[in-house]
Protein backbone atom coordinates (compact mmCIF):
# COMPACT_ATOMS: atom_id res chain seq x y z
CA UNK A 1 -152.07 -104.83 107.18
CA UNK A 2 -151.22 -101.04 107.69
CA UNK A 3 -154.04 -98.58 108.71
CA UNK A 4 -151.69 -95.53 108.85
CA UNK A 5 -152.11 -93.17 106.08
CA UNK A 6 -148.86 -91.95 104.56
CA UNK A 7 -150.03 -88.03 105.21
CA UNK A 8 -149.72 -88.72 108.91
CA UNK A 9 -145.56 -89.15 108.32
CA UNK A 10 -145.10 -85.64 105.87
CA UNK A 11 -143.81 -83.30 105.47
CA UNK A 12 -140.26 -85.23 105.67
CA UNK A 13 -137.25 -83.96 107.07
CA UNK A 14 -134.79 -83.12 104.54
CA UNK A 15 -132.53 -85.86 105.05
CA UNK A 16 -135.15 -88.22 105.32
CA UNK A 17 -136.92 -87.54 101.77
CA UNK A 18 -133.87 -86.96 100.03
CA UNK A 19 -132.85 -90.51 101.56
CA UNK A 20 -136.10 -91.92 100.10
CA UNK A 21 -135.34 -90.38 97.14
CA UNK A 22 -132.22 -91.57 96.72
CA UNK A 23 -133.14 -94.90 97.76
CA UNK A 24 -136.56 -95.01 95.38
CA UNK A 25 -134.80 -96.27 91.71
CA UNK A 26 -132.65 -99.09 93.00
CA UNK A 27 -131.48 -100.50 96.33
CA UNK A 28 -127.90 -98.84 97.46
CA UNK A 29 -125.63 -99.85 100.37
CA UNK A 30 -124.67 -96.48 102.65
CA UNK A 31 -121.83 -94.76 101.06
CA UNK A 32 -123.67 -94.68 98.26
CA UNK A 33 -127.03 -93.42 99.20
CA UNK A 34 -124.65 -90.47 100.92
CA UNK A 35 -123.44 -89.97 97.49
CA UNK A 36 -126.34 -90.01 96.43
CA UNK A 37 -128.08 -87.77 98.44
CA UNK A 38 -125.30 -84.71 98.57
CA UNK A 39 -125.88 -85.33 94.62
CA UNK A 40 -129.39 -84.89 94.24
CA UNK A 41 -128.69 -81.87 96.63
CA UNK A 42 -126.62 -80.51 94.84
CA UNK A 43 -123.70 -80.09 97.80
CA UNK A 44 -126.36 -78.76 100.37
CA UNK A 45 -126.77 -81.82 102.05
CA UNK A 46 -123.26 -84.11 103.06
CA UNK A 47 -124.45 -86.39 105.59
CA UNK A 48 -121.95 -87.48 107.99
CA UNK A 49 -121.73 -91.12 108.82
CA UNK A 50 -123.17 -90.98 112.07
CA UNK A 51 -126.51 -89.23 110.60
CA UNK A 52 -126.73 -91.66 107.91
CA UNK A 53 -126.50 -94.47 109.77
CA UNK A 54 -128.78 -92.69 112.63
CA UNK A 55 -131.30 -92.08 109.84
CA UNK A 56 -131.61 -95.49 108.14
CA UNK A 57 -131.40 -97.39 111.36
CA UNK A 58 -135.02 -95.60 112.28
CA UNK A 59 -136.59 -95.91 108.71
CA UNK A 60 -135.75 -99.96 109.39
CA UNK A 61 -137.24 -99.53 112.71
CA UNK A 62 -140.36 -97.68 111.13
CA UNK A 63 -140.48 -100.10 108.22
CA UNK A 64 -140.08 -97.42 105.51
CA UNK A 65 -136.61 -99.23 104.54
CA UNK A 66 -135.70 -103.08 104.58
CA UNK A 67 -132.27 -104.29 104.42
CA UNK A 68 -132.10 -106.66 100.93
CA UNK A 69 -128.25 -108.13 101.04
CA UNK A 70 -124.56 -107.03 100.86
CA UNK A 71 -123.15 -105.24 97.98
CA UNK A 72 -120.86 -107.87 96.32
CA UNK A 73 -118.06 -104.87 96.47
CA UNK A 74 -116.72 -104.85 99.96
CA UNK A 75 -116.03 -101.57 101.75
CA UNK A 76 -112.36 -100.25 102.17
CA UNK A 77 -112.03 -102.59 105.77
CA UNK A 78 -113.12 -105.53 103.60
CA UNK A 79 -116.66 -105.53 105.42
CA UNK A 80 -119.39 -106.57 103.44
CA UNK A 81 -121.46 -103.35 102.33
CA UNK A 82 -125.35 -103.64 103.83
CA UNK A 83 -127.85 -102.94 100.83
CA UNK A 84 -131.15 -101.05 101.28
CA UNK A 85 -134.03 -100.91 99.87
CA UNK A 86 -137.22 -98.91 100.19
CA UNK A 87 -140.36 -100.69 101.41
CA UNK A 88 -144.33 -100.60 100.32
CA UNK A 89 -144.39 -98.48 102.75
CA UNK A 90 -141.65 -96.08 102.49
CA UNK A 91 -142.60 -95.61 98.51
CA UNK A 92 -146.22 -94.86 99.46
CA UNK A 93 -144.71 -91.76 102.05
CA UNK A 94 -142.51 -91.15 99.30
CA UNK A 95 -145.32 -90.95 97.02
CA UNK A 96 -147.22 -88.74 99.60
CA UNK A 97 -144.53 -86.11 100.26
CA UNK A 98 -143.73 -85.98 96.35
CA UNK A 99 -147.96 -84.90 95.94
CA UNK A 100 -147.65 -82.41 98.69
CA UNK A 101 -144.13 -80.54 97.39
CA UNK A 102 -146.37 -80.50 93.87
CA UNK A 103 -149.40 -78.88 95.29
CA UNK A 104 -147.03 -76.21 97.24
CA UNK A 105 -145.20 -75.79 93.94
CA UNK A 106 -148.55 -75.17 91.97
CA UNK A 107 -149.39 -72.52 95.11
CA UNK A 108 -146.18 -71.13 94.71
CA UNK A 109 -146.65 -70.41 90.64
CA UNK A 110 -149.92 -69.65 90.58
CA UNK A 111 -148.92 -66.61 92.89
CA UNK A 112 -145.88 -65.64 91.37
CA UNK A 113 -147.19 -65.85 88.07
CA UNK A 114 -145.37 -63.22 85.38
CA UNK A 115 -142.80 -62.88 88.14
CA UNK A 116 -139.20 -63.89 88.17
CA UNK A 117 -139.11 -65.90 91.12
């Protein structure tokens, strides 16, 4: 059983949380968490393959990730595609970061408030 408490891993690196995001609605094989991720970013974040791959091979290590299969589509060499998915463990760090981004966002209005931020 886990002792650690998910506030001991945050705040996330960029990659990493946008990883977990992209990760947290379905299980996705590499190209298309990459996809996924300079998506959600809107084009600020294209990771290359070697930080991808550097990336998810620690959150396996750290147990944050878990692989679940091979995409039935193979890749353009005809490998099978490794699937990911994110773990009880990576959703409650997920879950973590996501209520400390809130709480600086509430910081952030209350502050700015009538302003045009």
């Amino acid at each position: 059983m886990e002792t650690a408490n998910p506030n001991d891993f945050i705040p996330l690196s960029e990659t990493t949380f946008y990883i977990l995001v992209s990760l947290a609605p379905s299980p996705k094989h590499g190209y298309a968490i990459a996809k996924e991720v300079q998506a959600l970013s809107e084009n600020r974040v294209i990771l290359s393959v070697s930080t991808l791959y550097t990336t998810l091979k620690r959150l396996l290590e750290d147990d944050w990730i878990a692989r679940v299969g091979e995409d039935p589509e193979p890749d353009d060499s005809g490998r099978p595609r490794k699937t990911y998915a994110l773990t009880e463990r990576g959703q409650r760090i997920l879950a973590a970061e996501k209520v400390r981004l809130c709480s600086l966002l509430a910081v952030v209005q209350k502050q700015t408030a009538g302003e045009e931020i």
